[in-house]
PDB file of N, CA and C in Angstrom:
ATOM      1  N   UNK A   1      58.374  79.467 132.000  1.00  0.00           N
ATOM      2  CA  UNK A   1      57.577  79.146 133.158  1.00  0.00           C
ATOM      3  C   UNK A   1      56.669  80.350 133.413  1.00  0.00           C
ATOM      4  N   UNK A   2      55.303  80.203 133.638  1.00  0.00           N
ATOM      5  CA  UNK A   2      54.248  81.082 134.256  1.00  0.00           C
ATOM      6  C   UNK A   2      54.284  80.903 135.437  1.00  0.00           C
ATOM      7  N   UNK A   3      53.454  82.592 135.757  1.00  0.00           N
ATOM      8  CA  UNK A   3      53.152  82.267 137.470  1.00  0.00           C
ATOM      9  C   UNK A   3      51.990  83.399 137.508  1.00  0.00           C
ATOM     10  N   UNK A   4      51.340  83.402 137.738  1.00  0.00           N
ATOM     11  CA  UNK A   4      49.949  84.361 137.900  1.00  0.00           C
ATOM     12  C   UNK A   4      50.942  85.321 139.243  1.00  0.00           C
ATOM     13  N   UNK A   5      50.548  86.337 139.432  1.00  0.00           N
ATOM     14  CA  UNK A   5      51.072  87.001 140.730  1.00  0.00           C
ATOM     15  C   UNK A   5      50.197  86.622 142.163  1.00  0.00           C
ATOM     16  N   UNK A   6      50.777  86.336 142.805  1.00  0.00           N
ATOM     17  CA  UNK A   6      50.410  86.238 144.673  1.00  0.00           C
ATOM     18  C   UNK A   6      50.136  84.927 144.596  1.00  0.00           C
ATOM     19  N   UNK A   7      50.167  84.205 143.673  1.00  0.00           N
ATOM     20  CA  UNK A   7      50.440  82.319 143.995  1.00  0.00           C
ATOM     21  C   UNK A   7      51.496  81.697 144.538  1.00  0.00           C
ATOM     22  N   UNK A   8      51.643  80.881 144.886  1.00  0.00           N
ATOM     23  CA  UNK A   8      52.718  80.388 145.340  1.00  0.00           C
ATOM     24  C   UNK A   8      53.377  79.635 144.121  1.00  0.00           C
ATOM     25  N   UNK A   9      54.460  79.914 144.130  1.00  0.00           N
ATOM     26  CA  UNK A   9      55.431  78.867 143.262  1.00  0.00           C
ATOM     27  C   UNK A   9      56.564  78.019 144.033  1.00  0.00           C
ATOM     28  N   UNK A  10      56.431  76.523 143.419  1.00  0.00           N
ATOM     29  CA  UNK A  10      56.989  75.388 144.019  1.00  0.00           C
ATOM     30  C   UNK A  10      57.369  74.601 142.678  1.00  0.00           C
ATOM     31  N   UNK A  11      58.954  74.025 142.690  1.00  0.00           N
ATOM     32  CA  UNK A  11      59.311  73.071 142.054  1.00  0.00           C
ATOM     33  C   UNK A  11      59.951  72.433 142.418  1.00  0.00           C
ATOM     34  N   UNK A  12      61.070  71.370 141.834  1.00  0.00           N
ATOM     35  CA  UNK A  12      61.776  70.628 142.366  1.00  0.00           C
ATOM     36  C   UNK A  12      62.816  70.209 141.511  1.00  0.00           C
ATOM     37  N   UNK A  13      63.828  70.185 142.076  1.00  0.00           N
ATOM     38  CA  UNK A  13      65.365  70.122 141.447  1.00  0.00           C
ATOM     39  C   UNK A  13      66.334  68.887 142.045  1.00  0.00           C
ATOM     40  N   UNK A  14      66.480  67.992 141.205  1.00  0.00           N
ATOM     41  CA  UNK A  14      67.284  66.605 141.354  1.00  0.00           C
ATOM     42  C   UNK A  14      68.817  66.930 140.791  1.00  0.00           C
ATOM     43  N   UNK A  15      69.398  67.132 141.382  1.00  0.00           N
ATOM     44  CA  UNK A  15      71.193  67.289 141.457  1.00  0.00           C
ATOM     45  C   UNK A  15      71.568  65.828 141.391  1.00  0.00           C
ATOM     46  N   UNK A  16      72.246  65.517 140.170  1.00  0.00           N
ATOM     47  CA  UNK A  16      73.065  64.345 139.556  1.00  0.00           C
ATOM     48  C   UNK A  16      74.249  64.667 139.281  1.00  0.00           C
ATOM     49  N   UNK A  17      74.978  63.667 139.375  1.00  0.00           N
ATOM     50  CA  UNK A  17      76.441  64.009 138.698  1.00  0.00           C
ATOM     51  C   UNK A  17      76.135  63.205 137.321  1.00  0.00           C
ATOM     52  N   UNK A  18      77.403  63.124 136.513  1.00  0.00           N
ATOM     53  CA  UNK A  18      77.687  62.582 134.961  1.00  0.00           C
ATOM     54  C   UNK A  18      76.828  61.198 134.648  1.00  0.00           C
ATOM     55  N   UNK A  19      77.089  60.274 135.820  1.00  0.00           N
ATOM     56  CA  UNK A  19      76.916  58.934 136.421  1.00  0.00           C
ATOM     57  C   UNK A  19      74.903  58.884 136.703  1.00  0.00           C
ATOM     58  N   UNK A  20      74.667  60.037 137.251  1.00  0.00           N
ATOM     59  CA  UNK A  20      73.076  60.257 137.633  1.00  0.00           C
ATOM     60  C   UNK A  20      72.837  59.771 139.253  1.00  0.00           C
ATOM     61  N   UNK A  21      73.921  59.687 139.544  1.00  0.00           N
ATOM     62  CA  UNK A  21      74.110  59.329 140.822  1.00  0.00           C
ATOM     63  C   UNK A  21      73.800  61.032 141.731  1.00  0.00           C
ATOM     64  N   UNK A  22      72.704  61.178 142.908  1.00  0.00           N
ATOM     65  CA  UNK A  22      72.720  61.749 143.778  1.00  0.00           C
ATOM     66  C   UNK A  22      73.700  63.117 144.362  1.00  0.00           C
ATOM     67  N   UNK A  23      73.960  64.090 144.446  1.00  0.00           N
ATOM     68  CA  UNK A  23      74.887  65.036 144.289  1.00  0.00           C
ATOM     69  C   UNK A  23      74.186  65.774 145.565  1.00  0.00           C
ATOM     70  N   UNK A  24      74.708  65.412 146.917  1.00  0.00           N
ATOM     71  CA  UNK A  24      74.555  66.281 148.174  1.00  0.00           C
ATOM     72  C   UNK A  24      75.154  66.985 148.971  1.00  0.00           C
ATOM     73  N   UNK A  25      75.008  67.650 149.434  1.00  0.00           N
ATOM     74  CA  UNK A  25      75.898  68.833 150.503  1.00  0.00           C
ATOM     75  C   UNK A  25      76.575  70.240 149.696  1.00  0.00           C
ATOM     76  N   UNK A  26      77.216  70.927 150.155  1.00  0.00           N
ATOM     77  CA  UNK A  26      77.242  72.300 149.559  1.00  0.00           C
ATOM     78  C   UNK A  26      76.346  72.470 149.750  1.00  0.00           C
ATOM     79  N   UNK A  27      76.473  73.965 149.155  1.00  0.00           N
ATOM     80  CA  UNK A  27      75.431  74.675 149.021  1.00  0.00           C
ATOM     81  C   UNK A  27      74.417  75.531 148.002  1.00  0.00           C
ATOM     82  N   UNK A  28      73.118  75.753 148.133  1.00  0.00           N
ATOM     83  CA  UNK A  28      72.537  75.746 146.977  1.00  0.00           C
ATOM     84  C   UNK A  28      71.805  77.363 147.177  1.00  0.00           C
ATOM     85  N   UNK A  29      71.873  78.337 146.010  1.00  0.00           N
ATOM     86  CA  UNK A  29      70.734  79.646 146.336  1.00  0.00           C
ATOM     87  C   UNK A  29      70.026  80.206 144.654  1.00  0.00           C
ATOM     88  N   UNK A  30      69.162  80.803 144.861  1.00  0.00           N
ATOM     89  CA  UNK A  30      68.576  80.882 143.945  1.00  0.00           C
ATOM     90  C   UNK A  30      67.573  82.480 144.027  1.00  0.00           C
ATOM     91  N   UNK A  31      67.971  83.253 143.168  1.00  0.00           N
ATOM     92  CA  UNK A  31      67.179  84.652 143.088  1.00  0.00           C
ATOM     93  C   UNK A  31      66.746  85.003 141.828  1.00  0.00           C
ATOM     94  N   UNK A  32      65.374  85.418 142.332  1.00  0.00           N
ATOM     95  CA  UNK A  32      64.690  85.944 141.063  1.00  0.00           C
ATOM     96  C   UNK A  32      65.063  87.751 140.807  1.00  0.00           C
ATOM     97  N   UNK A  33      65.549  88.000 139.299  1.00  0.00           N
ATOM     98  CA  UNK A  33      65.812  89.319 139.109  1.00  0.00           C
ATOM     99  C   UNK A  33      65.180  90.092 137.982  1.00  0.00           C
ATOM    100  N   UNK A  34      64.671  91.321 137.786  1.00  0.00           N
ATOM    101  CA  UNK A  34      64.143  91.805 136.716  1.00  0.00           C
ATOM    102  C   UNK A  34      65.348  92.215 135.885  1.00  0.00           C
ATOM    103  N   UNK A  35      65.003  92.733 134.745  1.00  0.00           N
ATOM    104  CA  UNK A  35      65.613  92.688 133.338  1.00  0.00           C
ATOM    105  C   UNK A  35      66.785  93.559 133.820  1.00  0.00           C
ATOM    106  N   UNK A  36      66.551  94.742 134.745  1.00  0.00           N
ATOM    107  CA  UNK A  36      67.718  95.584 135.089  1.00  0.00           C
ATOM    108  C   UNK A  36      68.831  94.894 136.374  1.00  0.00           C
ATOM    109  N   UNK A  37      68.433  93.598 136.440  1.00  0.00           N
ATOM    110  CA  UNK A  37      69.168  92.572 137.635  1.00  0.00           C
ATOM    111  C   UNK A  37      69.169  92.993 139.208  1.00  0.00           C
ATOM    112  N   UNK A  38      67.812  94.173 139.767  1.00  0.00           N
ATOM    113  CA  UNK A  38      67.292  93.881 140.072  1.00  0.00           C
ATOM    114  C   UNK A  38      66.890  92.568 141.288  1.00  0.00           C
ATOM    115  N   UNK A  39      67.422  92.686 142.356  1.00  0.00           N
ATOM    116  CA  UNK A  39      67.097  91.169 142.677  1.00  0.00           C
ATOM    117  C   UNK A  39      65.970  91.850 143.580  1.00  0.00           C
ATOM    118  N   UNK A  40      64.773  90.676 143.490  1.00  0.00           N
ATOM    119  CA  UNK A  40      63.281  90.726 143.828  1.00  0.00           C
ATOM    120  C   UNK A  40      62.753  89.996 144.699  1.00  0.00           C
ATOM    121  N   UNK A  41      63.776  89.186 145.173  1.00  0.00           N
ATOM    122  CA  UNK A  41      63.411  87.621 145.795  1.00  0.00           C
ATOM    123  C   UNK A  41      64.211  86.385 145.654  1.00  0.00           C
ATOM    124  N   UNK A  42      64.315  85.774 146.938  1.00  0.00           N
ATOM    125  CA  UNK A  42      65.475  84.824 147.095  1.00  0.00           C
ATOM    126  C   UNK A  42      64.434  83.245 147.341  1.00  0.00           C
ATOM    127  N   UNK A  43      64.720  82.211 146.718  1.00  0.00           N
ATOM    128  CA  UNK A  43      63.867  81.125 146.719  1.00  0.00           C
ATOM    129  C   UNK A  43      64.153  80.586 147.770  1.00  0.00           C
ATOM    130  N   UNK A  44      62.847  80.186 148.588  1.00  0.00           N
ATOM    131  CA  UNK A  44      63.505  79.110 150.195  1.00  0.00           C
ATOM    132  C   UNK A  44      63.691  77.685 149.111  1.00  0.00           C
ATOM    133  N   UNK A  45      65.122  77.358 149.667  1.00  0.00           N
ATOM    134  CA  UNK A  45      65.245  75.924 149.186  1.00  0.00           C
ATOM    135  C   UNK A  45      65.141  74.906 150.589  1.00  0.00           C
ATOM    136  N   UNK A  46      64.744  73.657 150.107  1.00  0.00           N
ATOM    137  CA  UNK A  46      64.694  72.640 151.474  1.00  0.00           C
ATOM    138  C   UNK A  46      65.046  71.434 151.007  1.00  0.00           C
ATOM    139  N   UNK A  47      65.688  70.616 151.177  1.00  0.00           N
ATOM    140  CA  UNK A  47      66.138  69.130 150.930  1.00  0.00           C
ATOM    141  C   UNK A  47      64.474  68.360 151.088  1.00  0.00           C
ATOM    142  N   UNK A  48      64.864  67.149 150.068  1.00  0.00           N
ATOM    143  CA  UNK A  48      63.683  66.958 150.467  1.00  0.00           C
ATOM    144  C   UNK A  48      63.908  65.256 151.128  1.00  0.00           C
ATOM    145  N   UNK A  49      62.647  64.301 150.912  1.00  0.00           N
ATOM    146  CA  UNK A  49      63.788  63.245 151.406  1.00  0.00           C
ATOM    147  C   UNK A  49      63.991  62.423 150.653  1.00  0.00           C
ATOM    148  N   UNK A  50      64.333  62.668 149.177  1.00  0.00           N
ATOM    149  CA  UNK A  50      65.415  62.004 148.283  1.00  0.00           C
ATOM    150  C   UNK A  50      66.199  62.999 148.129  1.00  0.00           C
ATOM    151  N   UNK A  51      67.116  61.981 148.119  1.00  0.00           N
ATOM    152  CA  UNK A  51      68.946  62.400 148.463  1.00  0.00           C
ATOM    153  C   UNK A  51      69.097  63.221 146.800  1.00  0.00           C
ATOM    154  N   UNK A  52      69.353  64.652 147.231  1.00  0.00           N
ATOM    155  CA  UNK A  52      70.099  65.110 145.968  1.00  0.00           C
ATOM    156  C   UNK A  52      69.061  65.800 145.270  1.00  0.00           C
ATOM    157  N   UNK A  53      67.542  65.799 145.914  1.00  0.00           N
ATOM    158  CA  UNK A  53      66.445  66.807 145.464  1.00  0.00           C
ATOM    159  C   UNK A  53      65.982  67.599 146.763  1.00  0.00           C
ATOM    160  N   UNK A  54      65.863  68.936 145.860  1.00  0.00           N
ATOM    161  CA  UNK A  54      65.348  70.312 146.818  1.00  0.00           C
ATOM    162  C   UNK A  54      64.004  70.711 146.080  1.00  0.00           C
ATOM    163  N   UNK A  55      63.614  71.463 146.873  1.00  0.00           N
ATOM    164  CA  UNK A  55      62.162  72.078 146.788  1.00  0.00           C
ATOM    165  C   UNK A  55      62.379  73.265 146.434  1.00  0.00           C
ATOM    166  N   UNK A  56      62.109  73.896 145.621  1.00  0.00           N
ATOM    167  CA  UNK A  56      62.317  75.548 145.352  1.00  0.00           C
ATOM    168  C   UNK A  56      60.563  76.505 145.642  1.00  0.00           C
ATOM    169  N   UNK A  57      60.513  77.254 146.929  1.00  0.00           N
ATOM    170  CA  UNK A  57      59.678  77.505 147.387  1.00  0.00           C
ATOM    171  C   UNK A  57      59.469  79.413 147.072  1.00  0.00           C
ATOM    172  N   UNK A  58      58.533  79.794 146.410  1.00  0.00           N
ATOM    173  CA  UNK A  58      58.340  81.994 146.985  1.00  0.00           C
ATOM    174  C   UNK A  58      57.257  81.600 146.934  1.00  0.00           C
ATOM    175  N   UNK A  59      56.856  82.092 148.287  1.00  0.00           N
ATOM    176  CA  UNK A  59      55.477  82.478 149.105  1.00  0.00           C
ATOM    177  C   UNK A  59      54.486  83.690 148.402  1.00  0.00           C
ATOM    178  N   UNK A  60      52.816  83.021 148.042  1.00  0.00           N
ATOM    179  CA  UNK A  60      52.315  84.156 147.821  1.00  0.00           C
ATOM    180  C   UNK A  60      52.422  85.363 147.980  1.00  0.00           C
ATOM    181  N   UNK A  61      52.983  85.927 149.692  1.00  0.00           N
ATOM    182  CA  UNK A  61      53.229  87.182 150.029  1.00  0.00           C
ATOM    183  C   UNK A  61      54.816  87.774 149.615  1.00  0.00           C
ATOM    184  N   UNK A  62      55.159  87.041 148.677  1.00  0.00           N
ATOM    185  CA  UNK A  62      56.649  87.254 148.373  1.00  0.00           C
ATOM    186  C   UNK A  62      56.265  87.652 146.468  1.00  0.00           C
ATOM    187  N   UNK A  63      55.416  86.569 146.273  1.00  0.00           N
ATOM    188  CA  UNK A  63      55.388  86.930 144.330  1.00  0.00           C
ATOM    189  C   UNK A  63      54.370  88.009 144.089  1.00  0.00           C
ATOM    190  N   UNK A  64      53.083  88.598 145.376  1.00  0.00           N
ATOM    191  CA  UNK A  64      52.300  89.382 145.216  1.00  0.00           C
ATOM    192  C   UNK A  64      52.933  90.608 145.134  1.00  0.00           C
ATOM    193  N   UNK A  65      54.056  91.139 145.430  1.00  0.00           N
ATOM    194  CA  UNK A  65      54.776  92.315 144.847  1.00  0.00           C
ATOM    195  C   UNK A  65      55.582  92.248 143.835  1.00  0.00           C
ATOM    196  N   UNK A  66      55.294  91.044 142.532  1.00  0.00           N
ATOM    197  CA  UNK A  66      55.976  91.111 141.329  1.00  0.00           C
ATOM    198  C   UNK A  66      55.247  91.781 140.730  1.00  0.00           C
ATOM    199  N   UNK A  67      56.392  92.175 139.100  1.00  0.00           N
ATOM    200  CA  UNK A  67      55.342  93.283 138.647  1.00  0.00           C
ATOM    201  C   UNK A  67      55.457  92.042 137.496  1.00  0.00           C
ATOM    202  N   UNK A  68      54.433  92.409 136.711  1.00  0.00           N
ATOM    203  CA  UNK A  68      53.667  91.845 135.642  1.00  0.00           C
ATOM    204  C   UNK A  68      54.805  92.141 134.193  1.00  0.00           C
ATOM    205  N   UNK A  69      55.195  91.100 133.900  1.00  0.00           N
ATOM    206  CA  UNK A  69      56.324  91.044 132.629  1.00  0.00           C
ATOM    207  C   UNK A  69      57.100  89.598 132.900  1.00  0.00           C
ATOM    208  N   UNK A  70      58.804  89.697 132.872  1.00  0.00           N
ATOM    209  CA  UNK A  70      59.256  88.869 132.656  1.00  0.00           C
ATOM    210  C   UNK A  70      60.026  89.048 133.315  1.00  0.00           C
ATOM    211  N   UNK A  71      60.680  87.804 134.253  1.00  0.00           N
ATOM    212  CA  UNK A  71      61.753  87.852 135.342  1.00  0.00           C
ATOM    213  C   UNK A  71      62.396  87.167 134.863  1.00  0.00           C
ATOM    214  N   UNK A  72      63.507  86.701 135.789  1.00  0.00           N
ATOM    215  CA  UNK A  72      64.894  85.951 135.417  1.00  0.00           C
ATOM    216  C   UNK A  72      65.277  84.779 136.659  1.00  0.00           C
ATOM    217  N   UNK A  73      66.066  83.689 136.714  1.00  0.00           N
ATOM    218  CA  UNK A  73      66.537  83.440 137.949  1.00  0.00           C
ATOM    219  C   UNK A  73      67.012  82.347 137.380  1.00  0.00           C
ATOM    220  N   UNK A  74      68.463  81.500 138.043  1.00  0.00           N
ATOM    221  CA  UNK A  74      69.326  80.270 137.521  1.00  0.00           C
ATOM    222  C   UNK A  74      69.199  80.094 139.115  1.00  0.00           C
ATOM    223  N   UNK A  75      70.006  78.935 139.143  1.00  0.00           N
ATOM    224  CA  UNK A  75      70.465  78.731 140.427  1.00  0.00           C
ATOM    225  C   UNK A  75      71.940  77.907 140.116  1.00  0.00           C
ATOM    226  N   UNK A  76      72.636  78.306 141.433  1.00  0.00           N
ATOM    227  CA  UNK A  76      73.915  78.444 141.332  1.00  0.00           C
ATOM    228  C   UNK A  76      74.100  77.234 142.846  1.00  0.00           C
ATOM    229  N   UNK A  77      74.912  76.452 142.805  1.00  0.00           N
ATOM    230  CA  UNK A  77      75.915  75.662 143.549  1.00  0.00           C
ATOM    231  C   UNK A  77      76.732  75.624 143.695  1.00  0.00           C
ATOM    232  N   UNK A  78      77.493  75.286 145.021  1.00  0.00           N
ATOM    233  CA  UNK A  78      79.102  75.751 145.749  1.00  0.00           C
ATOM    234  C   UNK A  78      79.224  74.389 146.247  1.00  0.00           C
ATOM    235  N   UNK A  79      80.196  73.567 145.583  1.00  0.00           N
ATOM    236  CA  UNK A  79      80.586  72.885 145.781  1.00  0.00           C
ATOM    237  C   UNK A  79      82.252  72.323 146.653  1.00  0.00           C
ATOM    238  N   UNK A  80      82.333  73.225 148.174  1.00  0.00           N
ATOM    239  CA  UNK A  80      83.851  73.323 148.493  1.00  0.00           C
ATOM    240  C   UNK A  80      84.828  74.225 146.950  1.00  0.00           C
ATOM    241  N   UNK A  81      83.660  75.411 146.530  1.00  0.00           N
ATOM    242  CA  UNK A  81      84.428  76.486 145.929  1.00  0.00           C
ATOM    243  C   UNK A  81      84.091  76.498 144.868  1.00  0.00           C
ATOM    244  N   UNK A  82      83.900  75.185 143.672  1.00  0.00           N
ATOM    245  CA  UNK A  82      83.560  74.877 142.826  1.00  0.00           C
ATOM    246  C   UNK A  82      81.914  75.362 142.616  1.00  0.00           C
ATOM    247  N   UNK A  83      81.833  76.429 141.713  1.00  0.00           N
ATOM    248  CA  UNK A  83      81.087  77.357 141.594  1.00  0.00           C
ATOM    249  C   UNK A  83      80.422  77.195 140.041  1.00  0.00           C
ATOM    250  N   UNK A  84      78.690  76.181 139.808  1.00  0.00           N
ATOM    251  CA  UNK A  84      78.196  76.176 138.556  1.00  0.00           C
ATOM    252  C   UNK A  84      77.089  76.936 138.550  1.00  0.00           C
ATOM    253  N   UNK A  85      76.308  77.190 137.780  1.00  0.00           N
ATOM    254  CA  UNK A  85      75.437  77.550 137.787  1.00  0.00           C
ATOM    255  C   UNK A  85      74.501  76.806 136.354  1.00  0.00           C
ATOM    256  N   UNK A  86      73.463  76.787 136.834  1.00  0.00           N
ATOM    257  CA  UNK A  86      72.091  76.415 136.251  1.00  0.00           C
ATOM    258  C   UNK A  86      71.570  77.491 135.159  1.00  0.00           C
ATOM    259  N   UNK A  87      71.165  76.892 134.033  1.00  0.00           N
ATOM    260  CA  UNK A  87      70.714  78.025 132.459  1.00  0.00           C
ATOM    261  C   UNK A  87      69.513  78.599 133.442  1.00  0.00           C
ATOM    262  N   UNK A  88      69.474  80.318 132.644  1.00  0.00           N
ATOM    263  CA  UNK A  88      69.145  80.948 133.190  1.00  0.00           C
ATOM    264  C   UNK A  88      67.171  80.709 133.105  1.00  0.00           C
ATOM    265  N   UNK A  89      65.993  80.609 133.516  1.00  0.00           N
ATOM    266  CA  UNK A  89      64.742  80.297 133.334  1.00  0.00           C
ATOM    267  C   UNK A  89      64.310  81.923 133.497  1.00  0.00           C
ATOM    268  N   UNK A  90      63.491  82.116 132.245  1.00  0.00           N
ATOM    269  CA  UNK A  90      62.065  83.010 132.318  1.00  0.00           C
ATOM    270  C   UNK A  90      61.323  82.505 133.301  1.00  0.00           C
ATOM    271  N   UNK A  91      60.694  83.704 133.943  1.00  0.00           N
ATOM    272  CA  UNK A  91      59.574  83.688 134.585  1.00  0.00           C
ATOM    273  C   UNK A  91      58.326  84.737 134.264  1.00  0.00           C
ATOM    274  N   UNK A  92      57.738  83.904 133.708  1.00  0.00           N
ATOM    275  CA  UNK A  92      56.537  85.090 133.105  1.00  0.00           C
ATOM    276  C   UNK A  92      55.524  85.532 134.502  1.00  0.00           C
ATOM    277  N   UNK A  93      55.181  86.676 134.676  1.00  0.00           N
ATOM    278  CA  UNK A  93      54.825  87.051 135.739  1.00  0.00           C
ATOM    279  C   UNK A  93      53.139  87.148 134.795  1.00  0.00           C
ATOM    280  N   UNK A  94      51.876  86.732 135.348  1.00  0.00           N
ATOM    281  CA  UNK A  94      50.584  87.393 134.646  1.00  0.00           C
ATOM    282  C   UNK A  94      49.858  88.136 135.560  1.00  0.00           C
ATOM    283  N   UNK A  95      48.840  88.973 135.244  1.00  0.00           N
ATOM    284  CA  UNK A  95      48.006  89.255 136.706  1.00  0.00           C
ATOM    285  C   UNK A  95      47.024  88.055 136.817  1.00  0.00           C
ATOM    286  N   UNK A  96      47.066  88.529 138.045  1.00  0.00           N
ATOM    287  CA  UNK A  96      45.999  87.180 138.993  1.00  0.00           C
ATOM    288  C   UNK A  96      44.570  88.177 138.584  1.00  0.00           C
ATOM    289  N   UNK A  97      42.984  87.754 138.107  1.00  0.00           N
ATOM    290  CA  UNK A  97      42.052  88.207 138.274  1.00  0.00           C
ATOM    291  C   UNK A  97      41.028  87.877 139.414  1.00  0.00           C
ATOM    292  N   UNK A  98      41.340  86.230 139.229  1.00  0.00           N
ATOM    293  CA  UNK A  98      40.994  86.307 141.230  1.00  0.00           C
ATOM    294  C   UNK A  98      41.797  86.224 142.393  1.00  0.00           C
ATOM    295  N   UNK A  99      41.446  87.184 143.004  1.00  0.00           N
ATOM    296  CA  UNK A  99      42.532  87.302 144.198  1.00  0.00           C
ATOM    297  C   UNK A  99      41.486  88.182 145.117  1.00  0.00           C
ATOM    298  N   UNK A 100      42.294  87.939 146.573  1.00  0.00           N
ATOM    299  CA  UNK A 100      41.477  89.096 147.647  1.00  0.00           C
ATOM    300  C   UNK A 100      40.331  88.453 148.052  1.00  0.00           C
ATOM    301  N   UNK A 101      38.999  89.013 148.202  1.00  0.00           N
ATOM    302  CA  UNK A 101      37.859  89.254 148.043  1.00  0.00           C
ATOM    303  C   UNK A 101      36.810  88.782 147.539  1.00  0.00           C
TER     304      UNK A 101
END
């Protein structure tokens, strides 16, 4: 995944069980970390209004202090203890040439 720096990044994540059936409540978090783990930033998540999909939200003023290389971030779910986590995603950081001004 790319991201130019000081853009906003937004995706979206559909939680299924085996069945593909809807998977709600618990709880969900998600941080971006550099190579030395590093944590840089925590993703706002929000339900959205299908059951069992979230929004994964970092604010321009949150990715404009990434540095330019390669980040890291999974996201992890707590399910009443039951603890998975999501394969880990690159995040290629690029510079932005328009920005500002």
């Amino acid at each position: 995944m790319k991201l130019k720096r000081g853009d906003t990044l937004t995706f979206l994540v559909n939680r299924v069980d085996e069945l593909g059936q809807p998977i709600t409540g618990g709880t969900i978090k998600s941080h971006i970390r550099n190579h030395m783990e590093k944590k840089l930033a925590s993703f706002t998540i929000t339900p959205t209004n299908e059951l069992g999909q979230y929004e994964f939200t970092l604010s321009p003023s949150i990715t404009s202090a990434f540095p330019i290389g390669i980040l890291f971030f999974d996201i992890e779910f707590n399910d009443n203890g039951v603890i998975s986590s999501s394969e880990t995603t690159e995040l290629i950081i690029e510079k932005d040439y328009t920005y500002g001004n």
